[in-house]
Protein backbone atom coordinates (compact mmCIF):
# COMPACT_ATOMS: atom_id res chain seq x y z
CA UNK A 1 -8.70 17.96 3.19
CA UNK A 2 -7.71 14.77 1.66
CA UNK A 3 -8.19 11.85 4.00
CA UNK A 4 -8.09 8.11 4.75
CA UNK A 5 -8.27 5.09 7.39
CA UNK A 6 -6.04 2.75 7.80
CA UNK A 7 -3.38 0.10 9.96
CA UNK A 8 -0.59 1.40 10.88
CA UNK A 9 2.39 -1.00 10.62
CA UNK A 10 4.69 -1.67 13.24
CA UNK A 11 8.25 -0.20 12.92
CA UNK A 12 9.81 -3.73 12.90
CA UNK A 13 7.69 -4.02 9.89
CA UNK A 14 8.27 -1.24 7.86
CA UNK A 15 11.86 -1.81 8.50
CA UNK A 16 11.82 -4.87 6.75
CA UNK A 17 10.15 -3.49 4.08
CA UNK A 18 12.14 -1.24 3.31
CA UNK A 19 15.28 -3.07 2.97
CA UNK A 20 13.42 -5.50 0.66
CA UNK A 21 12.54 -2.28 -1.26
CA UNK A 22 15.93 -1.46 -1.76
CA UNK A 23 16.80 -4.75 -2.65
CA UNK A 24 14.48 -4.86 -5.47
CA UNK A 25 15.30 -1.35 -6.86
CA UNK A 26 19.23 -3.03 -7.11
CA UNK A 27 17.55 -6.17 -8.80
CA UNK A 28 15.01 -3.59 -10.90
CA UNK A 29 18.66 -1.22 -12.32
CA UNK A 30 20.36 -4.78 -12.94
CA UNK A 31 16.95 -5.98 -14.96
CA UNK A 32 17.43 -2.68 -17.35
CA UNK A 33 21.09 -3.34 -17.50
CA UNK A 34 20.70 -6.45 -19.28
CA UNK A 35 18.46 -4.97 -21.49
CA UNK A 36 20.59 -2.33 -22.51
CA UNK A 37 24.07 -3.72 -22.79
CA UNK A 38 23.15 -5.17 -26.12
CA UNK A 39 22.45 -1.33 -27.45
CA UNK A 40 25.89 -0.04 -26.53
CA UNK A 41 26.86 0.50 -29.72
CA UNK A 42 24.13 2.91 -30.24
CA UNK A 43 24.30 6.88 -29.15
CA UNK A 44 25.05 7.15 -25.47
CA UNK A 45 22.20 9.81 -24.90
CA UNK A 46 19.66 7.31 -26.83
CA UNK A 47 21.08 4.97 -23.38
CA UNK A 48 20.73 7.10 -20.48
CA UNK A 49 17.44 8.15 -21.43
CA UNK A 50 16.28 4.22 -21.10
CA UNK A 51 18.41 4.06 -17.77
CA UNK A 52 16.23 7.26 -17.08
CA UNK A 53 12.56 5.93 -18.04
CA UNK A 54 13.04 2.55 -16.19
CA UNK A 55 14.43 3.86 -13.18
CA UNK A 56 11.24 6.56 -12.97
CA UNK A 57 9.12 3.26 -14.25
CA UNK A 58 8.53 2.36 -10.24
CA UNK A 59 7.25 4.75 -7.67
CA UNK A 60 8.33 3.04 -4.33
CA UNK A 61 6.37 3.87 -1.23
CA UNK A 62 8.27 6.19 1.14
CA UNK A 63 8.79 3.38 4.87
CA UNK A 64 7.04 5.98 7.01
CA UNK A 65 4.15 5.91 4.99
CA UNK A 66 3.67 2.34 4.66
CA UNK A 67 0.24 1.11 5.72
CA UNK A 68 -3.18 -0.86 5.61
CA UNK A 69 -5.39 1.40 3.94
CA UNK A 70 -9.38 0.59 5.33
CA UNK A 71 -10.88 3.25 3.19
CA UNK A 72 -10.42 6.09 1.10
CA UNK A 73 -12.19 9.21 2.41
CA UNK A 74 -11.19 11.38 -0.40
CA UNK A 75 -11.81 15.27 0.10
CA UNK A 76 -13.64 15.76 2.85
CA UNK A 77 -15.33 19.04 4.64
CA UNK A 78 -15.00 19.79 8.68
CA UNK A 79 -18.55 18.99 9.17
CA UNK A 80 -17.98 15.06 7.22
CA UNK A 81 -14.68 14.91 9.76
CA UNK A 82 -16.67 15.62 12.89
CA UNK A 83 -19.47 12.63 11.49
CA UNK A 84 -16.48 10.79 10.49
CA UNK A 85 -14.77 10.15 13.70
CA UNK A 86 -18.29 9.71 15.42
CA UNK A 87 -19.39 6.67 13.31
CA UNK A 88 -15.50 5.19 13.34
CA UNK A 89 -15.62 5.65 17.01
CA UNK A 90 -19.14 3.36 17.31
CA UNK A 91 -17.79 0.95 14.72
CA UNK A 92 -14.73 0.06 16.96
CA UNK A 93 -16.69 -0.20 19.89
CA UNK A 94 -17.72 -3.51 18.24
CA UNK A 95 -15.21 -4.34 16.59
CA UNK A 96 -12.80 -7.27 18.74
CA UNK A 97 -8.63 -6.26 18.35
CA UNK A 98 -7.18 -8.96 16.03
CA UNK A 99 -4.11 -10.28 15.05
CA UNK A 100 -2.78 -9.69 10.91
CA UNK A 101 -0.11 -11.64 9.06
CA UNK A 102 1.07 -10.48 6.13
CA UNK A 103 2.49 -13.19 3.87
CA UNK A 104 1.49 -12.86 0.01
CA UNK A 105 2.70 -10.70 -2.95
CA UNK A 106 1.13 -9.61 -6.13
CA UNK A 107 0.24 -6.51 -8.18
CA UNK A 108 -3.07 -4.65 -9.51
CA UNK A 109 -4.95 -5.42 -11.64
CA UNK A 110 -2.67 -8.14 -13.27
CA UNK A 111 1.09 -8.42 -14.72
CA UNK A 112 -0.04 -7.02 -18.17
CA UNK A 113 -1.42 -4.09 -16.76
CA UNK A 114 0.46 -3.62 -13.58
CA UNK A 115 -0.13 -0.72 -11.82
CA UNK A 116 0.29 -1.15 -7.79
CA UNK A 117 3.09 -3.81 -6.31
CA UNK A 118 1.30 -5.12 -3.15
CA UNK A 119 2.21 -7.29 0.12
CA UNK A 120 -0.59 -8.47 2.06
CA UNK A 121 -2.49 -11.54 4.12
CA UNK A 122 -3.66 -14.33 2.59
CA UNK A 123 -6.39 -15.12 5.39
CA UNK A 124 -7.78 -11.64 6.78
CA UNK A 125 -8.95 -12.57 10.23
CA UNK A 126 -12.73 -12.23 10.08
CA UNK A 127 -13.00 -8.78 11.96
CA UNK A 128 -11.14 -7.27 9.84
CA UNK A 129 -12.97 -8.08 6.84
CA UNK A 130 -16.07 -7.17 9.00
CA UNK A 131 -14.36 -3.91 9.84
CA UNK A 132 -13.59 -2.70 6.35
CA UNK A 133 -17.52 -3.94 5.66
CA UNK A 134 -18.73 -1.41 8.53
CA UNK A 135 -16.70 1.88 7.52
CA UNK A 136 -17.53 1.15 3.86
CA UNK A 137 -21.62 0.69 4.44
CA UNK A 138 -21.57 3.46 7.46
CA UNK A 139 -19.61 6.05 5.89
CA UNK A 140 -21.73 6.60 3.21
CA UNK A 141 -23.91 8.20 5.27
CA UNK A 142 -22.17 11.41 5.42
CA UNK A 143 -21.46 11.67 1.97
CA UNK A 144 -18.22 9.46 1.41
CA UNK A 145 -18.30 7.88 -1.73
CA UNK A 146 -18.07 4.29 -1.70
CA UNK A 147 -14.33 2.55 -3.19
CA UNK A 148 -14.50 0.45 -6.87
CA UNK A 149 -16.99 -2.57 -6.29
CA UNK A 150 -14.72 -5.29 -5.62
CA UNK A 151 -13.69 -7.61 -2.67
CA UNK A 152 -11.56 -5.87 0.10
CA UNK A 153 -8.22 -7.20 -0.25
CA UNK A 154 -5.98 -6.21 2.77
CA UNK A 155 -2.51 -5.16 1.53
CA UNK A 156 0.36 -3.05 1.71
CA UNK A 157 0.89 -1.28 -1.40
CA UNK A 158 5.27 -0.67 -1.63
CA UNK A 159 5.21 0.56 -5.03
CA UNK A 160 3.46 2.00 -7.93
CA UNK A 161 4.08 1.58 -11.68
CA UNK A 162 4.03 4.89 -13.42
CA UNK A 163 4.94 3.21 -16.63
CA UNK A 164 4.48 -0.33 -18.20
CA UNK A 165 6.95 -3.08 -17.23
CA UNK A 166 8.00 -5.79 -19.11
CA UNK A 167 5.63 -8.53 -17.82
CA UNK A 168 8.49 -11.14 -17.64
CA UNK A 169 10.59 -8.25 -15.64
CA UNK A 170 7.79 -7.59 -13.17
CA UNK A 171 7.40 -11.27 -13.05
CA UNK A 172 11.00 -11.72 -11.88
CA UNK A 173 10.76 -8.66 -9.53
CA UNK A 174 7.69 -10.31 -7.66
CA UNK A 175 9.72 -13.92 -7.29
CA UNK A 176 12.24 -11.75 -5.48
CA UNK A 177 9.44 -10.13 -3.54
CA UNK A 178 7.91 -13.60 -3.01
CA UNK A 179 10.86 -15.04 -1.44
CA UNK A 180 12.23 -12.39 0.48
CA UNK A 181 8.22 -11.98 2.11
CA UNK A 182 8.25 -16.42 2.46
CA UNK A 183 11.47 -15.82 4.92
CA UNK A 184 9.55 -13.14 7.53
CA UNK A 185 7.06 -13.64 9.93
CA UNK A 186 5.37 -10.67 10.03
CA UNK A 187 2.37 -11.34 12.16
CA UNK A 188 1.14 -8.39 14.86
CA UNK A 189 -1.74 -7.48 16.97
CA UNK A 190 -4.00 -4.68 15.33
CA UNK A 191 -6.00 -3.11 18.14
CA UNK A 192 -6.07 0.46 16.40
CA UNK A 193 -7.06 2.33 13.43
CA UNK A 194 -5.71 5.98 12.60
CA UNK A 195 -7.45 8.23 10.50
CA UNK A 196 -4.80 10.52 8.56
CA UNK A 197 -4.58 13.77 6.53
CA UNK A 198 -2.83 13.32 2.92
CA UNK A 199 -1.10 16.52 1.43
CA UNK A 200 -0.02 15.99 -1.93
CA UNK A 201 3.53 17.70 -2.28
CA UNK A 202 6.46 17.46 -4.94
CA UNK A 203 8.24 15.03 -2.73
CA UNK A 204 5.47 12.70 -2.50
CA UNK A 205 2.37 12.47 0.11
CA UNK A 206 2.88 13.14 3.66
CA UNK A 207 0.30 11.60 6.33
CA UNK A 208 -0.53 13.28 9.31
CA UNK A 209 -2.49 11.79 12.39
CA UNK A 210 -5.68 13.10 12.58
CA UNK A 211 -7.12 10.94 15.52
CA UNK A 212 -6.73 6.69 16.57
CA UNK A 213 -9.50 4.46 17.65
CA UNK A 214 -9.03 1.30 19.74
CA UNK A 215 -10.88 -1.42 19.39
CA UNK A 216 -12.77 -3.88 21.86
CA UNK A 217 -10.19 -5.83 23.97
CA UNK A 218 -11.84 -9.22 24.62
C-alpha cells in the first residue's frame, strides 16, 4: 500500500480553501481569455483546444484531501506498517502539541518551473520542525526511503501544474492567492498526526485513515 503522515486540517480551514480555489480557477479561465480573444479570427477548433490545455494546465487539490504532509512513506509492506506505527507512536510520546499558522504562498521549485502551488507557515513552531526531523531519521530504520535532501518546508499543497504556465500568469495567480491568504487567520492547535492509505484512482487519490497519534499535552 501507498502511504503517508501528515496534519490534518481543520474543516474551517479547508473550507476556506476551497473557496479561494475556486476563486482562482475563475481568475485562471479569465487569464486564458485574454490571451485568446486576440486569436478569434483564427479556426474555432484551433481555440477550444487552448481553452482545453489551460484549463487541464492546473490540477487543484480535491478540499477533503487537503493536508500537512510529514512524510512520504511510499509503498510499504504489512510488516513496515506494524514498525511504522510503533516508532510514530514513541516519537509523539515526546513530541509537545503545538499550535500552526498558515500565512505564506508560493510554488515549487520556482515560477519558471512551477510545478506545486503551496500555502504554508512562515515560522514552523519548533516541534514541528523537530517532529518532521524524528519520523524522517527514525523511519529509515524499517526501510522507508528518506524524501529529496532539502529543508522541511511545512505547506499545504492546493494545486499542481501539469503543464507550464506563463510565469507572469502564475505570478498574477499567486498575488490573488497572496491576498486572499493575508485576509485569514488561520492559526489551530495540532495535537495529532494521522497516518493514511493513498489509492491512486481515475478521479484522483483518495486517503483513508489508517491510525492517529496524539501528542504530549503539556
Amino acid at each position: 500500500m501507498r502511504a503517508f503522515i501528515a496534519i490534518e486540517l481543520p474543516t474551517g480551514i479547508k473550507d476556506a480553501l476551497s473557496k479561494i480555489q475556486e476563486e482562482l480557477k475563475i481568475e485562471h479561465l479569465k487569464l486564458l481569455s485574454s490571451e485568446i480573444l486576440p486569436c478569434l479570427r483564427g479556426r474555432i477548433s484551433n481555440l477550444r483546444t487552448r481553452v482545453d490545455n489551460g484549463r487541464e494546465s492546473l490540477s487543484w487539490v480535491k478540499p477533503q484531501n487537503l493536508h500537512l504532509t510529514l512524510k512520504f512513506l511510499g509503498d510499504i509492506s504489512p510488516e513496515q506498517l506494524n514498525a511504522i506505527k510503533q516508532i510514530i507512536a514513541e516519537i509523539t510520546k515526546t513530541i509537545s502539541a503545538f499550535k500552526i499558522k498558515f500565512e505564506t504562498t508560493g510554488v515549487f521549485p520556482n515560477l519558471h518551473a512551477a510545478r506545486i502551488i503551496w500555502v504554508g507557515a512562515d515560522q514552523p513552531p519548533l516541534e514541528l520542525k523537530q517532529l518532521a526531523q524524528q519520523l524522517e531519521t527514525r523511519l529509515s530504520k524499517p526501510g522507508v526511503p528518506p524524501q529529496e535532501q532539502r529543508d522541511f518546508h511545512p505547506h499545504i499543497t492546493i494545486a499542481r501544474i501539469k503543464n507550464r504556465l506563463n510565469p507572469s500568469d502564475l505570478k498574477k495567480t499567486l498575488d490573488e492567492l497572496e491576498n486572499a491568504v493575508a485576509g485569514a487567520n488561520w492559526e489551530f492547535d495540532c495535537g495529532e498526526i494521522t497516518l493514511f492509505e493513498s489509492t491512486l484512482g481515475l478521479g484522483g487519490p483518495t486517503y483513508t485513515t489508517l491510525d492517529q497519534f496524539n501528542l504530549k499535552i503539556i
